[in-house]
Protein backbone atom coordinates (compact mmCIF):
# COMPACT_ATOMS: atom_id res chain seq x y z
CA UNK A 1 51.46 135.08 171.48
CA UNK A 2 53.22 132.87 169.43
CA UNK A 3 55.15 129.84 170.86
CA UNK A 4 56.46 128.73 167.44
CA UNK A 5 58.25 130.82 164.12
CA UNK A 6 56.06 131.13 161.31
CA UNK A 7 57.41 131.85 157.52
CA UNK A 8 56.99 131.10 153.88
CA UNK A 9 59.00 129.26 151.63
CA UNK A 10 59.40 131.52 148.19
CA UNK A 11 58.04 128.36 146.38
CA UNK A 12 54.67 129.17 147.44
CA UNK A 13 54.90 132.60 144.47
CA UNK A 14 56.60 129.88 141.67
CA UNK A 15 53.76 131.31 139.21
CA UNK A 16 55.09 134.79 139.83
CA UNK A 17 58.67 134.09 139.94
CA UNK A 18 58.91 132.70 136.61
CA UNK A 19 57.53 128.46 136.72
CA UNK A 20 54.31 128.31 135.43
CA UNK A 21 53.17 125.07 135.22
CA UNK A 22 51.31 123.38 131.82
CA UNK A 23 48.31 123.53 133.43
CA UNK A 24 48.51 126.62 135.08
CA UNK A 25 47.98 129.79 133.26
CA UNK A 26 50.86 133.23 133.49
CA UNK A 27 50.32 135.74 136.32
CA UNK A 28 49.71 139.17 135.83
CA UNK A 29 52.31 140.54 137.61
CA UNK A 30 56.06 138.68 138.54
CA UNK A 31 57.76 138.92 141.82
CA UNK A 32 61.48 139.56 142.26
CA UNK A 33 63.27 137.95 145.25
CA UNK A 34 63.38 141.55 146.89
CA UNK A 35 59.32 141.71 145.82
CA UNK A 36 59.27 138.43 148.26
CA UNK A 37 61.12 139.96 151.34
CA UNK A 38 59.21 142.93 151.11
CA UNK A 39 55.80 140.85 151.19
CA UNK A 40 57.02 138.22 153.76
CA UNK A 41 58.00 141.79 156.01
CA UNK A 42 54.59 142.84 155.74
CA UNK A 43 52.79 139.85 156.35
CA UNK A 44 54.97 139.57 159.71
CA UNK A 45 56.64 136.07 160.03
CA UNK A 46 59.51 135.47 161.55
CA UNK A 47 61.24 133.39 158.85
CA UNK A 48 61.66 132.78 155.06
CA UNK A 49 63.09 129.61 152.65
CA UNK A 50 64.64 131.31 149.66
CA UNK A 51 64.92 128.87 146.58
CA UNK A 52 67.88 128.79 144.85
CA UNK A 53 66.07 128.10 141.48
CA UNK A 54 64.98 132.14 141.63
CA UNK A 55 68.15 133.74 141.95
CA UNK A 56 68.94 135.51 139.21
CA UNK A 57 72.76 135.42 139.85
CA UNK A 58 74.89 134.64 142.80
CA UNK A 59 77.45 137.19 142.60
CA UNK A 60 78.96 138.73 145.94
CA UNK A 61 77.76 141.65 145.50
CA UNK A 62 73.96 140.25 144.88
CA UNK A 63 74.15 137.96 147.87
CA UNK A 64 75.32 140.74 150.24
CA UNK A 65 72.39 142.95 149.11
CA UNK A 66 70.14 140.19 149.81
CA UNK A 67 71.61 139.32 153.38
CA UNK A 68 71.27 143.09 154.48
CA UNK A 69 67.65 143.24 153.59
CA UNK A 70 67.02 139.77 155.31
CA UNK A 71 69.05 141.18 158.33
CA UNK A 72 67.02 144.73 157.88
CA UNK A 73 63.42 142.75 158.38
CA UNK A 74 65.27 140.39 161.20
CA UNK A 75 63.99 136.97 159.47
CA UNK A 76 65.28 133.98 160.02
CA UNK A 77 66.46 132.44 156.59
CA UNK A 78 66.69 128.96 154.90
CA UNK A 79 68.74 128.33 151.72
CA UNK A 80 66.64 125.49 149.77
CA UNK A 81 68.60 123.89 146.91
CA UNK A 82 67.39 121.06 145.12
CA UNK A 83 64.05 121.52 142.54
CA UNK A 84 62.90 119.63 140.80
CA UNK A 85 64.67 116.47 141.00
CA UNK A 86 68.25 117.24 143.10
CA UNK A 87 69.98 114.17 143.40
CA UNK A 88 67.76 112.27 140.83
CA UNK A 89 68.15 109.09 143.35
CA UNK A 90 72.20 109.83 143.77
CA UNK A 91 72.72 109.56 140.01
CA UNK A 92 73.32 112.76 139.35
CA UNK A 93 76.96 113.93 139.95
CA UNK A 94 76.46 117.07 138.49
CA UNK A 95 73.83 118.02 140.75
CA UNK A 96 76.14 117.14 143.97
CA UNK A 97 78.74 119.39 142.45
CA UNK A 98 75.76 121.96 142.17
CA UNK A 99 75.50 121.36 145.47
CA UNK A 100 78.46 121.65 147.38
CA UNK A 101 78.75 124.52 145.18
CA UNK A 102 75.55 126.07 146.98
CA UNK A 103 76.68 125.44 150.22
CA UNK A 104 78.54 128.90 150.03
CA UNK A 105 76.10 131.01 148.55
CA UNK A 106 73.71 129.62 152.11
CA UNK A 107 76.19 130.89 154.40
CA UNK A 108 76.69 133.89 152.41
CA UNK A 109 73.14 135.36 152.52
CA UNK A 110 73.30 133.82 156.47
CA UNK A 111 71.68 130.85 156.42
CA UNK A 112 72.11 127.90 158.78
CA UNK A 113 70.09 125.47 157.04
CA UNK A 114 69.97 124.36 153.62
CA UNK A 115 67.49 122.79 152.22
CA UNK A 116 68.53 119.85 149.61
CA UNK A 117 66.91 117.10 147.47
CA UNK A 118 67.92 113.83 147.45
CA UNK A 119 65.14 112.59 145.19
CA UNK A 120 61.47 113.13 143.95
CA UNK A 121 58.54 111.96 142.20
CA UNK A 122 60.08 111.57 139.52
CA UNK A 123 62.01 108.59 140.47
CA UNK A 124 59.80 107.30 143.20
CA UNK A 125 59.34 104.00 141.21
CA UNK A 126 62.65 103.36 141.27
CA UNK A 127 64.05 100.99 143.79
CA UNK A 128 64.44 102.69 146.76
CA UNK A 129 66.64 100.93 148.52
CA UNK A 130 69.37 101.66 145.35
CA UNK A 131 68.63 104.92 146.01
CA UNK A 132 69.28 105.56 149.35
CA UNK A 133 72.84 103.93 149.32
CA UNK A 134 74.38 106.31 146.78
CA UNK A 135 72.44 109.15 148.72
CA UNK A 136 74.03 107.71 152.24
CA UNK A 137 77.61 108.28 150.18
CA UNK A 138 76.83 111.56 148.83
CA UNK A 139 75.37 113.00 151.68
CA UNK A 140 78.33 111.83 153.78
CA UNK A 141 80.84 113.25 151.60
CA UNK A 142 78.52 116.28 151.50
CA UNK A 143 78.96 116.91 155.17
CA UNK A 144 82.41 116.92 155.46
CA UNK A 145 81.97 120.37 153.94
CA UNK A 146 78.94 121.17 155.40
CA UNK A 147 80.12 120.50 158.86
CA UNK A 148 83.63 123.05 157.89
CA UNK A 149 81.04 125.90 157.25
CA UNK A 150 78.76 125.21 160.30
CA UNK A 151 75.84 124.51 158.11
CA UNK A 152 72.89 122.14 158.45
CA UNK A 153 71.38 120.07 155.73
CA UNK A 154 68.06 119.14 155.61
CA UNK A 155 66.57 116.25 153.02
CA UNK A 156 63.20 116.80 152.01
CA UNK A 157 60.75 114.21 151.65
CA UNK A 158 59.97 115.28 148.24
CA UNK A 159 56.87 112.81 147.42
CA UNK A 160 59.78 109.97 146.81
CA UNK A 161 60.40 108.30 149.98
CA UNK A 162 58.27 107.16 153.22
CA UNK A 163 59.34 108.18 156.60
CA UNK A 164 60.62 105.03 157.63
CA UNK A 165 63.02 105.65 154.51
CA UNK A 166 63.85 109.09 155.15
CA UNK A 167 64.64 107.52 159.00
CA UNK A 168 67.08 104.97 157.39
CA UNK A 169 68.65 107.82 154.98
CA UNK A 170 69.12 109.96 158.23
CA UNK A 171 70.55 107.06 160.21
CA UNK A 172 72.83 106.17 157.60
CA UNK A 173 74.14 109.47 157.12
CA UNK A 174 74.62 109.36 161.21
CA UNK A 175 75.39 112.82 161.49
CA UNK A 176 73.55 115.47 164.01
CA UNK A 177 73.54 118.07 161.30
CA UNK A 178 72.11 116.34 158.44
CA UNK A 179 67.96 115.59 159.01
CA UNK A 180 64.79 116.25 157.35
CA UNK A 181 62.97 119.01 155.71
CA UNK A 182 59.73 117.74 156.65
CA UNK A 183 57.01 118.50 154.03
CA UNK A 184 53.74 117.90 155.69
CA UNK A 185 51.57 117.25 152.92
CA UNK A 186 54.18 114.63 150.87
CA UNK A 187 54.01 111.80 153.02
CA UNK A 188 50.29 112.00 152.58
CA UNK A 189 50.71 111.79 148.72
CA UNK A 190 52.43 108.77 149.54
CA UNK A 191 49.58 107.53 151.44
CA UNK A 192 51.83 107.19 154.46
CA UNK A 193 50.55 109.28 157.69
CA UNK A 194 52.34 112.51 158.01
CA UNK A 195 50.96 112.34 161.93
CA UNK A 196 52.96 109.13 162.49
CA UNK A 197 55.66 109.90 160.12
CA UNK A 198 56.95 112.85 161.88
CA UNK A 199 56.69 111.29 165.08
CA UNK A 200 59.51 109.03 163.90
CA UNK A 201 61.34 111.90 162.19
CA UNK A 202 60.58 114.88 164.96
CA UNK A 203 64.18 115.05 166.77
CA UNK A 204 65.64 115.04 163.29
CA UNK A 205 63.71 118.03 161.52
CA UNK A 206 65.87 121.11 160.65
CA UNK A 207 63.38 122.55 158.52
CA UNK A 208 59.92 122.58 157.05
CA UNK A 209 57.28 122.93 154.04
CA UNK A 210 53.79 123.17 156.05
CA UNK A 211 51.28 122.18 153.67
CA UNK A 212 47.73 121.43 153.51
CA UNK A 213 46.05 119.08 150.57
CA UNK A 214 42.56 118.59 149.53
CA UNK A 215 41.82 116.42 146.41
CA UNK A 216 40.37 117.78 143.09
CA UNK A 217 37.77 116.15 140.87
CA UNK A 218 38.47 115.10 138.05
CA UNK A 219 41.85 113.88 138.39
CA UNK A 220 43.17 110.40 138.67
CA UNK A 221 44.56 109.62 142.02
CA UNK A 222 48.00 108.63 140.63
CA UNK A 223 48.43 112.21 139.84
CA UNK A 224 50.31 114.01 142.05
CA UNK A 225 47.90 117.03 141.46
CA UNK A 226 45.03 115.24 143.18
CA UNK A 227 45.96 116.04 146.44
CA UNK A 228 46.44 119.81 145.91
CA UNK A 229 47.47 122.62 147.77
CA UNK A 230 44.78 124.81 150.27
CA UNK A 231 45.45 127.38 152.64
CA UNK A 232 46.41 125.98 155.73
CA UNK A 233 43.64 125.08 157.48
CA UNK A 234 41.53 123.90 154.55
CA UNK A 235 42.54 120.77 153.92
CA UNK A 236 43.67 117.15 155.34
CA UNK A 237 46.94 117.51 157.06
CA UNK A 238 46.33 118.41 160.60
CA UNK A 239 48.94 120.47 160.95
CA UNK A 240 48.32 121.87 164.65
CA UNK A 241 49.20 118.15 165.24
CA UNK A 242 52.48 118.12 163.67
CA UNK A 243 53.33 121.49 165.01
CA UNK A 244 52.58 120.16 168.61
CA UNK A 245 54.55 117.19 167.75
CA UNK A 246 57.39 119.44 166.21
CA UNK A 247 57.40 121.77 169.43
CA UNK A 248 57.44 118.57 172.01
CA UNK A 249 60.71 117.56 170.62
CA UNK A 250 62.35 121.00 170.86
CA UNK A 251 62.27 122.11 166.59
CA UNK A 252 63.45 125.84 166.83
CA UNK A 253 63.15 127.03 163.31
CA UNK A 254 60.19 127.98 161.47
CA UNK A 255 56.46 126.60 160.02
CA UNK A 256 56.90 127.48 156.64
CA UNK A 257 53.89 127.62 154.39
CA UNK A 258 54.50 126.31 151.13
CA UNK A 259 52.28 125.84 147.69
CA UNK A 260 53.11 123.90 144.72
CA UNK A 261 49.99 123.42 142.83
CA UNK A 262 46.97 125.68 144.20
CA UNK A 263 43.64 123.64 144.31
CA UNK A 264 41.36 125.37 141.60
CA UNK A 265 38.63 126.30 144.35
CA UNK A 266 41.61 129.26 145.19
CA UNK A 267 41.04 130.68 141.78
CA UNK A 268 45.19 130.97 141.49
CA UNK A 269 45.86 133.54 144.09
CA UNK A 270 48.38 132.19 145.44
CA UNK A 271 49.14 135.53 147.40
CA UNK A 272 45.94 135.24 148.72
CA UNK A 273 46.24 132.02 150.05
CA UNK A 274 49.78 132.40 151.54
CA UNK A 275 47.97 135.26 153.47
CA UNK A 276 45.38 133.07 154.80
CA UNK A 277 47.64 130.45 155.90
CA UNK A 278 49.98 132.78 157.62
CA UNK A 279 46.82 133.95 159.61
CA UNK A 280 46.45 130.23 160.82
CA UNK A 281 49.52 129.33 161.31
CA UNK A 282 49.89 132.21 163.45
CA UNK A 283 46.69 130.74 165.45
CA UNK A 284 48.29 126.97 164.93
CA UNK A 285 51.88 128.79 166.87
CA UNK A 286 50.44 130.04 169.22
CA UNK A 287 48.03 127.55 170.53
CA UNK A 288 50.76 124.48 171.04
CA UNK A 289 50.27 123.69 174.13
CA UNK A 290 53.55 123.64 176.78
């Protein structure tokens, strides 16, 4: 029996729900957002983070629809709002605006959390510290809002920042409903320990991206690609770890599997390898110990 939520996060089906990467060759088949539910449904987890990068509209009408068939298949729900870049490092004022703007389309499909971006990868040789004091402004003024509408915002470590950064960012921000989307497998492409990491972070996680990396030849280590995505269970990250950490400090949402770019041992079935990891993560759930 399972002592923790399991889910997926929709990023794990990019290929099939329109972003194929350079590298990465077109599926045969695409996936709507309703193609999603109904696969998350069958594979039986408790809990899904919807990507607001695949929505094909936000209408009223659309967002309704959506909510009733999350409410039909009783799954816990995150809106996640932020790829590729969000915040670009607090530069971006259009993407706050973007934003704040999302925060209503989360509550409207249900959601409690929201996922958001402050940075990524593609500013993580920027200076940091820069960075995190226009994020500590905007994601102040962003709560305001987000605190009106009873909604929590989670910052993903989104291969930019350490966890003794996203721990400063949090602290900052000194707000019980803003914390962490913890990605297990980022921290590692940082080279900083996702074990230790979210033992700092733990009582501040809202949300999660359960990964699992394994490098591939032939690819510089710089890349972010070396460390790519396995089924859980295959890899690096010892996620049963985190999740025991995770459970110890009382996290009640969901271990959501998510897969950027699949490791080319997986032969690009992705839906084959969300599978897989929702089989261990079912195992990893229910064998926390407590």
């Amino acid at each position: 029996m399972r002592k923790m939520k399991i889910g997926i996060d929709n990023y794990a089906y990019h290929r099939f729900m329109g972003e194929v990467y350079p590298e990465q060759s077109a599926p045969s088949k695409t996936m709507t957002m309703k193609d999603y539910l109904d696969r998350a449904n069958e594979l039986g987890v408790d809990g899904v983070s919807l990507e607001s990068c695949f929505f094909p509209e936000f209408g009223k009408n659309y967002l309704a629809e959506l909510k009733g068939k999350l409410d039909e298949y009783n799954l816990d729900r995150v809106f996640a709002w932020g790829h590729p870049d969000g915040l670009e490092g607090g530069k971006n004022k259009q993407a706050f605006d973007e934003m704040m703007e999302m925060m209503d389309y989360a509550v409207a499909i249900g959601a409690k959390v929201m996922r958001v971006v402050g940075s990524s990868l593609g500013f993580r040789f920027e200076n940091h510290q820069e960075q995190i004091d226009r994020l500590t402004g905007m994601f102040i003024e962003a709560m305001k809002e987000a605190d009106k509408r009873g909604l929590k915002l989670a910052d993903e470590n989104h291969i930019d920042f350490t966890a003794d950064e996203m721990l400063q960012l949090i602290n900052n921000v000194n707000n019980p409903n803003f914390g962490i989307n913890l990605d297990t497998g980022n921290f590692m492409r940082l080279l900083d320990d996702p074990v230790k990491g979210a033992k700092k972070l733990a009582k501040h996680v809202m949300a999660t991206h359960v990964k699992d990396l394994k490098p591939e030849k032939g690819l510089d280590v710089d890349n972010w690609h070396f460390f790519a995505c396995t089924p859980v269970g295959d890899g690096l990250v010892d996620n049963q770890q985190l999740a025991q950490i995770l459970y110890d400090n009382g996290f009640d949402g969901f271990l959501a599997v998510e897969i950027d770019y699949l490791h080319k041992d997986y032969n690009n079935d992705e839906d084959a390898a969300v599978a897989q990891s929702i089989k261990e993560l079912d195992r990893i759930a229910s064998n926390v110990k407590g």
